[in-house]
PDB file of N, CA and C in Angstrom:
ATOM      1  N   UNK A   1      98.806 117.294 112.164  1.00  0.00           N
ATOM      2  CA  UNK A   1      99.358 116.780 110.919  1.00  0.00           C
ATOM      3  C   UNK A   1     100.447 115.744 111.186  1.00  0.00           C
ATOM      4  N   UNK A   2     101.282 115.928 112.402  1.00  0.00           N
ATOM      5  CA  UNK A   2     102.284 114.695 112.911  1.00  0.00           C
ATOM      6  C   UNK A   2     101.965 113.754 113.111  1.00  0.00           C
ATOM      7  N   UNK A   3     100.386 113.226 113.605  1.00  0.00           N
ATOM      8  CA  UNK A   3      99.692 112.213 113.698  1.00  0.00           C
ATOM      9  C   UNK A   3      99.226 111.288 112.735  1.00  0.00           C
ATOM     10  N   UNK A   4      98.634 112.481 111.725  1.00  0.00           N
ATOM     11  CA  UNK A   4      98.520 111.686 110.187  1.00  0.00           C
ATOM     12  C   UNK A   4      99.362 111.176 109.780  1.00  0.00           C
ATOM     13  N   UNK A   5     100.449 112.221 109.410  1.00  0.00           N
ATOM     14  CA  UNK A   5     101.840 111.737 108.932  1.00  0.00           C
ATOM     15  C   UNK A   5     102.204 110.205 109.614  1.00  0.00           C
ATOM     16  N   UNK A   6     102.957 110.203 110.945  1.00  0.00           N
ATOM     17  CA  UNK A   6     103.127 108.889 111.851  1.00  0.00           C
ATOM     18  C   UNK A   6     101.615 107.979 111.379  1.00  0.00           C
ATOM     19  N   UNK A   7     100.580 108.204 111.194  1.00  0.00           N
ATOM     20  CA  UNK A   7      99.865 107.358 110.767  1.00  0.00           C
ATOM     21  C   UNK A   7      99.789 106.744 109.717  1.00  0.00           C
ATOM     22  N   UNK A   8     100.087 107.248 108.505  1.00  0.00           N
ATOM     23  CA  UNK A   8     100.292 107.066 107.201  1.00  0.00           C
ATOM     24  C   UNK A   8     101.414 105.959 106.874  1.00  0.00           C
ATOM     25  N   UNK A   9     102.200 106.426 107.907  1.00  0.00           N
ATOM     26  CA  UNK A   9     103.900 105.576 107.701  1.00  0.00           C
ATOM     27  C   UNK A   9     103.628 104.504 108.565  1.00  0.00           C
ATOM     28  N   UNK A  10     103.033 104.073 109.323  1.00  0.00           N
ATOM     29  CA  UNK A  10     102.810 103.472 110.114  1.00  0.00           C
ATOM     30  C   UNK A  10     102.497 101.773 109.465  1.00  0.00           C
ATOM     31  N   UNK A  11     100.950 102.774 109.033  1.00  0.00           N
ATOM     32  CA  UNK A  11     100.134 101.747 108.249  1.00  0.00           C
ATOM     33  C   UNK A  11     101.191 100.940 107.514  1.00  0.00           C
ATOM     34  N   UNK A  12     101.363 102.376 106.264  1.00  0.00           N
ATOM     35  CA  UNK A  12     102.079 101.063 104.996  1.00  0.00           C
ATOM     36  C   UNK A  12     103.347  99.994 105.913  1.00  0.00           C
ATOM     37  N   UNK A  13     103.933 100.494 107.146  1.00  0.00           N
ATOM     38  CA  UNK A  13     104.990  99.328 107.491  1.00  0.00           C
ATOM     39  C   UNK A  13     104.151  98.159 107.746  1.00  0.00           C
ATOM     40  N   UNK A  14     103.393  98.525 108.569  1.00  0.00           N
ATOM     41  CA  UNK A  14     102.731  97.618 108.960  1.00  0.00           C
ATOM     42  C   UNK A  14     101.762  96.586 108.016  1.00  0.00           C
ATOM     43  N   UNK A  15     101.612  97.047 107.184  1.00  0.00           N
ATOM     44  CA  UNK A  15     101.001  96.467 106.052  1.00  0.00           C
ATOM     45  C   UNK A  15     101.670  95.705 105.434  1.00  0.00           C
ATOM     46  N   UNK A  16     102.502  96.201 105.062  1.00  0.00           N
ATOM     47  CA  UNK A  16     103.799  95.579 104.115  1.00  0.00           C
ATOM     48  C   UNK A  16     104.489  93.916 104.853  1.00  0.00           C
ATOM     49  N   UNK A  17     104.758  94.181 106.487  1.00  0.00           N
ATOM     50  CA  UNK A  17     104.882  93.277 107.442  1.00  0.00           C
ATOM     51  C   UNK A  17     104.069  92.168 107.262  1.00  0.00           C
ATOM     52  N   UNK A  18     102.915  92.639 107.270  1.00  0.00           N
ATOM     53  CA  UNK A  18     102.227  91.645 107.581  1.00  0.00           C
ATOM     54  C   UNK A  18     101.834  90.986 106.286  1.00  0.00           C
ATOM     55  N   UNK A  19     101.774  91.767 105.252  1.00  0.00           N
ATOM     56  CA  UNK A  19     101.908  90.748 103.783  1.00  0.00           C
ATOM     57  C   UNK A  19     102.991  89.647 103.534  1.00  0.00           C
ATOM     58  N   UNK A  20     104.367  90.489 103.745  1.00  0.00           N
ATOM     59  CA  UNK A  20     105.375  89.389 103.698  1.00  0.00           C
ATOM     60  C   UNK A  20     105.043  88.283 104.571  1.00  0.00           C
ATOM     61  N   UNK A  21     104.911  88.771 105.592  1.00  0.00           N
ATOM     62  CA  UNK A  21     104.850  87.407 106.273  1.00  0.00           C
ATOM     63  C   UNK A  21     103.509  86.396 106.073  1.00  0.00           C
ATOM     64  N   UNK A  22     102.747  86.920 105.568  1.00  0.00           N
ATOM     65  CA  UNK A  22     101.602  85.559 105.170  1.00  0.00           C
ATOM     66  C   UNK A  22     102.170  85.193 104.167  1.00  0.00           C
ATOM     67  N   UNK A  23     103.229  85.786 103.501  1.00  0.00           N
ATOM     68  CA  UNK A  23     103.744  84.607 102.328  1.00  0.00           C
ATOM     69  C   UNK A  23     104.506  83.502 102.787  1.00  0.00           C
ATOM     70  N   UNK A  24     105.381  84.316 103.704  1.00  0.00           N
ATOM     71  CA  UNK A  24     106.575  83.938 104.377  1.00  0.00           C
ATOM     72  C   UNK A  24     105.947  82.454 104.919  1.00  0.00           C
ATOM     73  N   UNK A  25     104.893  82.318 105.584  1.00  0.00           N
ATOM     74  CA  UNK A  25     104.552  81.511 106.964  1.00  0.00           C
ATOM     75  C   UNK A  25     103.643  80.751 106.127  1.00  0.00           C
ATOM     76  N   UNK A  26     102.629  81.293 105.200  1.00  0.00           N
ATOM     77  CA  UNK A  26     101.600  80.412 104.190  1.00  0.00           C
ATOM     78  C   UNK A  26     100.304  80.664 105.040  1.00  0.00           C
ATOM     79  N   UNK A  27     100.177  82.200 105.864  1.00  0.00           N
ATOM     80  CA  UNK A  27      99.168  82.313 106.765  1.00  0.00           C
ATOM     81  C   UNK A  27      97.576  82.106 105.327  1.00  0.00           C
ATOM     82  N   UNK A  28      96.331  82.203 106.322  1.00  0.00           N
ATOM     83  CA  UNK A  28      95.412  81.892 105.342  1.00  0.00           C
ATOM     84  C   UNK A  28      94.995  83.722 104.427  1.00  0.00           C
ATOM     85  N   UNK A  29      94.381  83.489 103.063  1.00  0.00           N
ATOM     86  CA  UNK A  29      94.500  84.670 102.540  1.00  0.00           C
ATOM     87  C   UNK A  29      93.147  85.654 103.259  1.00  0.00           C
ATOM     88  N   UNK A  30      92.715  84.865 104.531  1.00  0.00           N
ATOM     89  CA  UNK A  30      91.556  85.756 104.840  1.00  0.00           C
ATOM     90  C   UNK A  30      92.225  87.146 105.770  1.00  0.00           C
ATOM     91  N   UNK A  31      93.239  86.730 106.211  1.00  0.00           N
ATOM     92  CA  UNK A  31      94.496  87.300 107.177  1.00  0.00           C
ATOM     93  C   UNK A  31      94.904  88.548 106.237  1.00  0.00           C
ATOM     94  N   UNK A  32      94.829  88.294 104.821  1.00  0.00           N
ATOM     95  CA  UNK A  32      95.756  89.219 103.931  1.00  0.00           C
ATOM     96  C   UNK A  32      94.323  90.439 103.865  1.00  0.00           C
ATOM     97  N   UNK A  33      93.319  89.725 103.730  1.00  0.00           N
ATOM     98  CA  UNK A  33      91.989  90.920 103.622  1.00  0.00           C
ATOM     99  C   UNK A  33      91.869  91.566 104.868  1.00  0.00           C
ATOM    100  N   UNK A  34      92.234  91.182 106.077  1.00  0.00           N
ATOM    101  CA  UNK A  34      91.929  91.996 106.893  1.00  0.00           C
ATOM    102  C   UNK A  34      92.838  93.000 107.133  1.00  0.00           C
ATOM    103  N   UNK A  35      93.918  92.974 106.729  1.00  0.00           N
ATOM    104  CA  UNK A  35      94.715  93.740 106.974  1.00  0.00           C
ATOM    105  C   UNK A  35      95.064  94.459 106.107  1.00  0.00           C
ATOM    106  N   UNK A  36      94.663  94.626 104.815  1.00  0.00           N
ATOM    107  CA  UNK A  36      94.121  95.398 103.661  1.00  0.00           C
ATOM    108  C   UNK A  36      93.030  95.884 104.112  1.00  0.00           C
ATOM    109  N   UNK A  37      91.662  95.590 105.011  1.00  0.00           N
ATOM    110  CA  UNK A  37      91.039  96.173 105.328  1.00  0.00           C
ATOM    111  C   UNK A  37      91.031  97.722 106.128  1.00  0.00           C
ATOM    112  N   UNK A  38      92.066  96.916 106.994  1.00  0.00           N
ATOM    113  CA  UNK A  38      92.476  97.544 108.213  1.00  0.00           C
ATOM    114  C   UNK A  38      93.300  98.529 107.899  1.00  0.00           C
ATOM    115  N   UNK A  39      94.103  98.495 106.862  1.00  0.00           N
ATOM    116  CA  UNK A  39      95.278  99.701 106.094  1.00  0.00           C
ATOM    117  C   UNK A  39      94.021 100.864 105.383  1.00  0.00           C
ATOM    118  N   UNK A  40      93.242 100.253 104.669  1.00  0.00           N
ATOM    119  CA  UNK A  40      92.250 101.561 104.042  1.00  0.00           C
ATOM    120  C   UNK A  40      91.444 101.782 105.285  1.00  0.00           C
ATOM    121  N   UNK A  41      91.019 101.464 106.326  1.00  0.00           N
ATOM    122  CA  UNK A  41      90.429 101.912 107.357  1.00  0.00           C
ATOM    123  C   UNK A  41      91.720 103.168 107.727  1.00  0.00           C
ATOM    124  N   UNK A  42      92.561 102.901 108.185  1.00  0.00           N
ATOM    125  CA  UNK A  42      93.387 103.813 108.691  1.00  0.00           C
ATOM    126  C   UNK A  42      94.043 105.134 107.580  1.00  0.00           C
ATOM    127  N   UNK A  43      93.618 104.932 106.293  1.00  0.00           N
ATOM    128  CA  UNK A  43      93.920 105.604 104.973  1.00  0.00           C
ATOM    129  C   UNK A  43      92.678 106.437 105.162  1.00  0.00           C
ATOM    130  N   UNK A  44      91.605 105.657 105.110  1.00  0.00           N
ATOM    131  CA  UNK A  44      90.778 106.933 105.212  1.00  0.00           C
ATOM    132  C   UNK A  44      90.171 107.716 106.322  1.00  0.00           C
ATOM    133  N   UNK A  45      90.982 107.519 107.550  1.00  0.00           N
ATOM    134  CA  UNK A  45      90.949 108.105 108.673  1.00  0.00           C
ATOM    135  C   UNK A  45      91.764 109.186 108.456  1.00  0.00           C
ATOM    136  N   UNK A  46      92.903 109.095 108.277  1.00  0.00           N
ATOM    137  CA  UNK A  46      93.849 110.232 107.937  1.00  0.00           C
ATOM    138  C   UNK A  46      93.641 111.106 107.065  1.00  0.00           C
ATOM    139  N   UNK A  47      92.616 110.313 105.289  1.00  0.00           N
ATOM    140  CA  UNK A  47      92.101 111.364 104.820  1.00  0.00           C
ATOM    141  C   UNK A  47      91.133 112.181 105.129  1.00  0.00           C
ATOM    142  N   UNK A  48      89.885 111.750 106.269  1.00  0.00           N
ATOM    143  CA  UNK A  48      89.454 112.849 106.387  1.00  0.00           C
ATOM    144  C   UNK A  48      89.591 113.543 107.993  1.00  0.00           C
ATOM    145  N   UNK A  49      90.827 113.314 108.470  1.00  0.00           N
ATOM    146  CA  UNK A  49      91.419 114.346 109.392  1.00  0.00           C
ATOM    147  C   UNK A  49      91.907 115.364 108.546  1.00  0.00           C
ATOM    148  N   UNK A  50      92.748 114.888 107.620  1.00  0.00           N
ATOM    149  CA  UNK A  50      93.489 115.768 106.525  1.00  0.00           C
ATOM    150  C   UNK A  50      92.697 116.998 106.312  1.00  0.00           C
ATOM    151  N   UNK A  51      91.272 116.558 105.587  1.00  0.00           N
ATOM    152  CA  UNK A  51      90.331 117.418 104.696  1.00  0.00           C
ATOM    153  C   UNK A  51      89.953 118.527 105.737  1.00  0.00           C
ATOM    154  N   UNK A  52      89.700 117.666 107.351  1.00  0.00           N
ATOM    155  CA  UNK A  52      88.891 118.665 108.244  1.00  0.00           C
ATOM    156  C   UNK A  52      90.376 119.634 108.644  1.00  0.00           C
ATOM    157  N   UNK A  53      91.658 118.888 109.046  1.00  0.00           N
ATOM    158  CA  UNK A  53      92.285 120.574 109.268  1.00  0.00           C
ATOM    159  C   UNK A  53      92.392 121.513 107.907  1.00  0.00           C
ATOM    160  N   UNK A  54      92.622 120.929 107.066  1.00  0.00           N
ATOM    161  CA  UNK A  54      92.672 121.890 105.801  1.00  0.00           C
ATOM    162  C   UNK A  54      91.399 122.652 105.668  1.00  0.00           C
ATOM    163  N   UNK A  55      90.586 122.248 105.783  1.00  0.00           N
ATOM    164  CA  UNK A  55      89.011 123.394 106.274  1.00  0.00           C
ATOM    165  C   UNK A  55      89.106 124.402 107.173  1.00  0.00           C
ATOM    166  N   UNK A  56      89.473 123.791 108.278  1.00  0.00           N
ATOM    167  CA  UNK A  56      90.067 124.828 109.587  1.00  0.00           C
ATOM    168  C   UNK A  56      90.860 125.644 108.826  1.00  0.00           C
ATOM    169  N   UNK A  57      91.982 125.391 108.435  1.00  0.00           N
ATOM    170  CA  UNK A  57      92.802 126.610 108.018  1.00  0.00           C
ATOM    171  C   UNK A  57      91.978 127.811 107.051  1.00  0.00           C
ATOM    172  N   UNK A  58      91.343 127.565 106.236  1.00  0.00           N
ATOM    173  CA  UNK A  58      91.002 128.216 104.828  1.00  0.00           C
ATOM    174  C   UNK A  58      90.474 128.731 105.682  1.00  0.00           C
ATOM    175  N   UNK A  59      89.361 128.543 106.598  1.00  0.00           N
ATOM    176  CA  UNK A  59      88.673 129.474 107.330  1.00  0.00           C
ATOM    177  C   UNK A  59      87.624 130.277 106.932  1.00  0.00           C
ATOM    178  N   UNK A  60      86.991 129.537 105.444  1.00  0.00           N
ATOM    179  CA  UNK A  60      85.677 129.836 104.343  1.00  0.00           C
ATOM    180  C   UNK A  60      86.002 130.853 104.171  1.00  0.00           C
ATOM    181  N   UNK A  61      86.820 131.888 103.685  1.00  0.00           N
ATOM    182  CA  UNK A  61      86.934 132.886 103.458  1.00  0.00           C
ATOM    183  C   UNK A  61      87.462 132.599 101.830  1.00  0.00           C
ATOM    184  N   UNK A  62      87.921 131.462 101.666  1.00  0.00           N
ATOM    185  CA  UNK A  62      87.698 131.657 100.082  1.00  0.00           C
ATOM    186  C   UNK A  62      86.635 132.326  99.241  1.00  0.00           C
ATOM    187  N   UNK A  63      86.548 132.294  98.461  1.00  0.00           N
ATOM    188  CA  UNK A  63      85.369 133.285  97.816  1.00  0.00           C
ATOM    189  C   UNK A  63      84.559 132.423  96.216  1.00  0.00           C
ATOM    190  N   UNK A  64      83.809 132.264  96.282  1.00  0.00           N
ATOM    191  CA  UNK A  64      82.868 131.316  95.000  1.00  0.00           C
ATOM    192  C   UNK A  64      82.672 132.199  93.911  1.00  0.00           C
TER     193      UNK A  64
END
């Protein structure tokens, strides 16, 4: 879960970085998609690490 977490926080800095600065610099807006790409790539990596330890824990013993 420290991994996700550090991953999660990671991203948005890094995201955020690199937006300002294509404003900042006037980089091209194909720069801004990849790295919007690259932030939900890493969003939904973490969500489904998330889902699989939270499975592990429950341990199907919930009941339907």
């Amino acid at each position: 879960m420290r991994l996700v977490g550090a991953v999660i926080a990671l991203t948005m800095l890094v995201w955020l970085a690199v937006n300002w600065a294509g404003r900042q610099y006037g980089w091209p807006v194909h720069y801004a998609f990849l790295a919007d790409l690259a932030a939900m790539g890493a969003l939904v990596w973490s969500l489904l690490v998330t889902w699989r330890i939270w499975r592990r824990r429950d341990g199907g013993t919930r009941k339907r």
